[in-house]
Protein backbone atom coordinates (compact mmCIF):
# COMPACT_ATOMS: atom_id res chain seq x y z
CA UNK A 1 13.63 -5.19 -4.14
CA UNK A 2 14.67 -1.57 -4.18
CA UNK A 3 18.32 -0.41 -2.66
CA UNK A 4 17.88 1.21 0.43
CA UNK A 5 21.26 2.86 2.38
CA UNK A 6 23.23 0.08 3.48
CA UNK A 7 22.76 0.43 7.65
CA UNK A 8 22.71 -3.22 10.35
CA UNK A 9 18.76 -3.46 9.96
CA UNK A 10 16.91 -5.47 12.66
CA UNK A 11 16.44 -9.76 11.99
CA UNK A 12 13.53 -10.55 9.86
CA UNK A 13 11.22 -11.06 12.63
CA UNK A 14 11.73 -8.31 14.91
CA UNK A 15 9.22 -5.46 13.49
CA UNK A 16 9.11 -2.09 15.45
CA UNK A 17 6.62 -1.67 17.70
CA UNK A 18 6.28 2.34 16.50
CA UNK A 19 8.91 2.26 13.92
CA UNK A 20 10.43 5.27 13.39
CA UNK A 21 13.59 5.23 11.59
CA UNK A 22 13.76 4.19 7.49
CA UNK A 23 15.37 1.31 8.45
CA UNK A 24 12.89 0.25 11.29
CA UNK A 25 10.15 0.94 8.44
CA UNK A 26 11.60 -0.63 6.05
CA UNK A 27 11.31 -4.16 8.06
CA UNK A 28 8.20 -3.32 8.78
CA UNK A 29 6.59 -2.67 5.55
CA UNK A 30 7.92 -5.88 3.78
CA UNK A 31 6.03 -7.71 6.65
CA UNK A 32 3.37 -5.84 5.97
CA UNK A 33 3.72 -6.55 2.38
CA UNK A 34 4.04 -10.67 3.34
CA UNK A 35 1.26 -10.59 5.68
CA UNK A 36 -1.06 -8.74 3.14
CA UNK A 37 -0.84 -11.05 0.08
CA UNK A 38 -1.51 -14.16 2.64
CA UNK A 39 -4.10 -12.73 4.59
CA UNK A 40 -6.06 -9.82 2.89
CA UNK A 41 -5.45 -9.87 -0.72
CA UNK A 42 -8.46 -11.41 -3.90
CA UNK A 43 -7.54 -13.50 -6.35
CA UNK A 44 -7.59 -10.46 -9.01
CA UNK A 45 -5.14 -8.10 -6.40
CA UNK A 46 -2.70 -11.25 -6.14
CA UNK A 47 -2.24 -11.43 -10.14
CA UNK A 48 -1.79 -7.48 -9.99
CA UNK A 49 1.08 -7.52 -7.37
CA UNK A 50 3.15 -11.24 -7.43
CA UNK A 51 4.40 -12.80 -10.59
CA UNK A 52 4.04 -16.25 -11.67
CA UNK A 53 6.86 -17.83 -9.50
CA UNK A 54 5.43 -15.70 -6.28
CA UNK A 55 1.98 -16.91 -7.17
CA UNK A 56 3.12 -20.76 -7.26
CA UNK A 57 4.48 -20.21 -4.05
CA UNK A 58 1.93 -18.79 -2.59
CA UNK A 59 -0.12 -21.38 -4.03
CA UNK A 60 2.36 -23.98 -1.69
CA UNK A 61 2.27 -21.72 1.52
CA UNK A 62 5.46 -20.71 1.15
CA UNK A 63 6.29 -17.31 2.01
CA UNK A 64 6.37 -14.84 -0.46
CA UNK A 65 8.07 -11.36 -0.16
CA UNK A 66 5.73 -8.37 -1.59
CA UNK A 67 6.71 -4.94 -1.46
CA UNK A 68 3.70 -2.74 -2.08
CA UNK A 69 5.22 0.54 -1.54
CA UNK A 70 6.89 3.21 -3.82
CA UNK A 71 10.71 4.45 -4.00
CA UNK A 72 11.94 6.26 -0.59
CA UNK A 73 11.42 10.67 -1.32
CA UNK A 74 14.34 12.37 -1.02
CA UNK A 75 14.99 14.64 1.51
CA UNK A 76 14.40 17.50 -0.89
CA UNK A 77 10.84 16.27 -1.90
CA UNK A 78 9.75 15.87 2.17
CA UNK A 79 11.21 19.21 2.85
CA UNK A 80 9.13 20.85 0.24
CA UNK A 81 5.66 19.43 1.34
CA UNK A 82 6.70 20.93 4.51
CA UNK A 83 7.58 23.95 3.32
CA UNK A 84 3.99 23.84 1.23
CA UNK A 85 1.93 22.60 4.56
CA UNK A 86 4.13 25.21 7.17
CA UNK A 87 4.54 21.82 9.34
CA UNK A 88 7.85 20.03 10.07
CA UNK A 89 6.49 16.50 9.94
CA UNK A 90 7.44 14.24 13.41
CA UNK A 91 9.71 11.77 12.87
CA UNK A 92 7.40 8.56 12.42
CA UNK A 93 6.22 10.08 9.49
CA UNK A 94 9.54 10.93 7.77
CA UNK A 95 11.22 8.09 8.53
CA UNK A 96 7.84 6.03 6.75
CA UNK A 97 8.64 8.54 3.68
CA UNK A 98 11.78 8.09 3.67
CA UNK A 99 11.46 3.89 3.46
CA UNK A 100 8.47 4.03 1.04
CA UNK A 101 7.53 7.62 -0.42
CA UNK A 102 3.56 6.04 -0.02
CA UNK A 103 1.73 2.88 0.03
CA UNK A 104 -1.10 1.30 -2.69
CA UNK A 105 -2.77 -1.61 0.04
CA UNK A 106 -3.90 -1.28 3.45
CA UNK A 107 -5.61 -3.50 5.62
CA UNK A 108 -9.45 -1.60 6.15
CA UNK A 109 -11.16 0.69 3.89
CA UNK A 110 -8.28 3.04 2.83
CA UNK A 111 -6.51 2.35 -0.40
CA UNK A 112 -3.12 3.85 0.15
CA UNK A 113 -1.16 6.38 2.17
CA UNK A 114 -0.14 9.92 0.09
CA UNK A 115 2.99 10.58 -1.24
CA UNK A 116 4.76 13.28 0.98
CA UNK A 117 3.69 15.53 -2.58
CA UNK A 118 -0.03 14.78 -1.80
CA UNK A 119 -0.19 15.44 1.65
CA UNK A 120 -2.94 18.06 2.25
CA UNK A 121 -4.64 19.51 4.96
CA UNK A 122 -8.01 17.77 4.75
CA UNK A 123 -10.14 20.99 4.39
CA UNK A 124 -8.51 21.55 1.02
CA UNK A 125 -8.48 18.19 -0.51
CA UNK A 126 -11.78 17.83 -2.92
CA UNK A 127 -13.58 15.00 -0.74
CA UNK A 128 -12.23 16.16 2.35
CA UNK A 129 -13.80 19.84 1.71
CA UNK A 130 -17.31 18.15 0.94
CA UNK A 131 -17.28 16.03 4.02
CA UNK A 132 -15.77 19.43 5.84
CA UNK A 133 -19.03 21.31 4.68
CA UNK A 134 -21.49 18.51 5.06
CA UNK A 135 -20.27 17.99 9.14
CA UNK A 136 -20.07 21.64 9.85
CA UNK A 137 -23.98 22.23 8.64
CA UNK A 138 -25.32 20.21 11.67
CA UNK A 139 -25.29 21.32 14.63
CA UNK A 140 -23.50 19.19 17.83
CA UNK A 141 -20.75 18.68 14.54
CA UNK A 142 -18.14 21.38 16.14
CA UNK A 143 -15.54 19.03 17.61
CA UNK A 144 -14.76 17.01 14.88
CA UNK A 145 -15.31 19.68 11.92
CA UNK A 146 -12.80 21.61 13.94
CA UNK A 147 -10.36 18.37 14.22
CA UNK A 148 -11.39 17.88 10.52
CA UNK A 149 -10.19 22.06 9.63
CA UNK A 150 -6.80 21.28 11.41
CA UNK A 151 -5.62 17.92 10.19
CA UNK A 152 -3.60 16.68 7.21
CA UNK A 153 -5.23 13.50 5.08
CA UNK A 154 -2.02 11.17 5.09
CA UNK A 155 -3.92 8.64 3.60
CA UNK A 156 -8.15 8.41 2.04
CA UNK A 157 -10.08 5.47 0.39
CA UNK A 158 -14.07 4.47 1.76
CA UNK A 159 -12.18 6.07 5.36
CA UNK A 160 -10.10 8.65 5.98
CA UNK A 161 -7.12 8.67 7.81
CA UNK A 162 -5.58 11.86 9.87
CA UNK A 163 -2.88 13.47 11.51
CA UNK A 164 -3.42 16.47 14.35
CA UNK A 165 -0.42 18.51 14.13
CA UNK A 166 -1.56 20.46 17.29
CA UNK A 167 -1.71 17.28 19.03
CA UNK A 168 1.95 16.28 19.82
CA UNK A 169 2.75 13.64 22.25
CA UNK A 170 5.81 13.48 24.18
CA UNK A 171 7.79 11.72 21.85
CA UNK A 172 7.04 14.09 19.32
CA UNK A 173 4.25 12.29 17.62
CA UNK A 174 1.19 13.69 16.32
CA UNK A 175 -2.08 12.52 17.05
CA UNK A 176 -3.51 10.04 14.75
CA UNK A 177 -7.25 9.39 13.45
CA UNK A 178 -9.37 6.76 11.57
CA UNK A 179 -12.75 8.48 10.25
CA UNK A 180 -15.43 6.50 9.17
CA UNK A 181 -17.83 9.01 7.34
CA UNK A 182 -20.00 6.04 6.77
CA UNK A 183 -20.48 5.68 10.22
CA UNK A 184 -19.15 9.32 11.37
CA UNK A 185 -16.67 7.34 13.73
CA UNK A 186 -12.92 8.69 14.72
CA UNK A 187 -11.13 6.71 16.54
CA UNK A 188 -7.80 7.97 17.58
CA UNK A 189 -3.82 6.40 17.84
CA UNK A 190 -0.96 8.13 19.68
CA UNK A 191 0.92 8.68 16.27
CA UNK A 192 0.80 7.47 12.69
CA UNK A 193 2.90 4.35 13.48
CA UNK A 194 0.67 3.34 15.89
CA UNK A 195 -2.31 3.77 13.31
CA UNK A 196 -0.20 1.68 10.82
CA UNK A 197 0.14 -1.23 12.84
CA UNK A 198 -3.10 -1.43 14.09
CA UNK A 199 -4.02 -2.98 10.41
CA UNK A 200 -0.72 -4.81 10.64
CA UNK A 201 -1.48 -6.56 14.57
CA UNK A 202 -5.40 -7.30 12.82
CA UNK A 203 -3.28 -9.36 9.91
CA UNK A 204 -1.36 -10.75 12.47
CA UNK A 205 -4.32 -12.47 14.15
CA UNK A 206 -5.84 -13.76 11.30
CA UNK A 207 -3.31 -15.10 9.81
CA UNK A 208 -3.12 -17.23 13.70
């Protein structure tokens, strides 16, 4: 497992509702991690992320600890994709960087969340241009091309995922978004915790 600062973390099964601290992240994201190998993860994804002796024990139902996310950024590295974006990022979101500086599995159709060094405003990432362009030629398109010109892309895969800046709720949060181009669906979360956990709470019931 990787070091984090040594701080009285909450018990094993108390995970934050909206976590917003690194420490509040941190015990959420290793449930995550737990919940995903049980519940989402093929055969071929298991062998990529557990060794043998997690596989066996996995194999007996016992639980198994996975922790699918990177080292934490350093302050320095956050404060620079700030600096690069002209944002100061809400608090959910540093505090998730500063736990797990991005994530390779999430429950849905996006592969991973950015490192805070990838985070771009979606209207100047590559695919996130093209989709830009293709929404803003038809017409009745204007509401979500504009939501589209003035997010950041925390996290892409099949979906997109989105954060409004100029949306900020009264805890500070910005606005968060799951596109579906495939369908050309947004459906939006009060912050990027709350986005998070929605995959997390759909684990949850399955694995019921």
């Amino acid at each position: 497992m990787i070091g984090v600062t040594e701080t009285t973390e909450p018990e094993v099964n108390e995970v934050a509702d909206a976590p917003t601290t690194p420490e509040e992240w941190r015990v959420f994201l290793e449930r995550y991690g737990e919940l995903y190998v049980k519940v989402r993860a093929d055969e071929r994804e298991l062998v990529d992320l557990l060794d043998e002796e997690q596989l066996d024990a996995l194999d007996q139902e016992e639980r198994v600890e996975a922790w699918l996310g990177e080292t934490p950024a350093r302050e320095e590295a956050l404060a620079a994709a700030e600096e690069r974006l002209g944002v100061r990022f809400p608090a959910g979101l540093r505090g998730f960087f500063l736990a797990s500086d991005g994530w390779t599995r999430l429950d849905g159709w996006v592969d991973g969340v950015h490192p805070c060094d990838r985070v771009v405003w979606m209207r100047d990432s590559e695919a996130g241009g093209r989709v830009t362009e293709i929404y803003a030629s038809i017409s009745g398109n204007e509401e979500v091309v504009a939501l589209f010109r003035r997010s950041v892309e925390i996290a892409r895969g099949e979906d997109y995922w989105l954060l409004d800046p100029t949306d900020v709720g009264p805890d500070g949060e910005w606005a968060a978004y799951e596109f579906t181009p495939k369908y050309g669906d947004t459906t939006k979360y009060p912050s990027f915790s709350a986005l998070f956990r929605s995959g997390f709470e759909s684990m949850e019931e399955d694995e019921d």
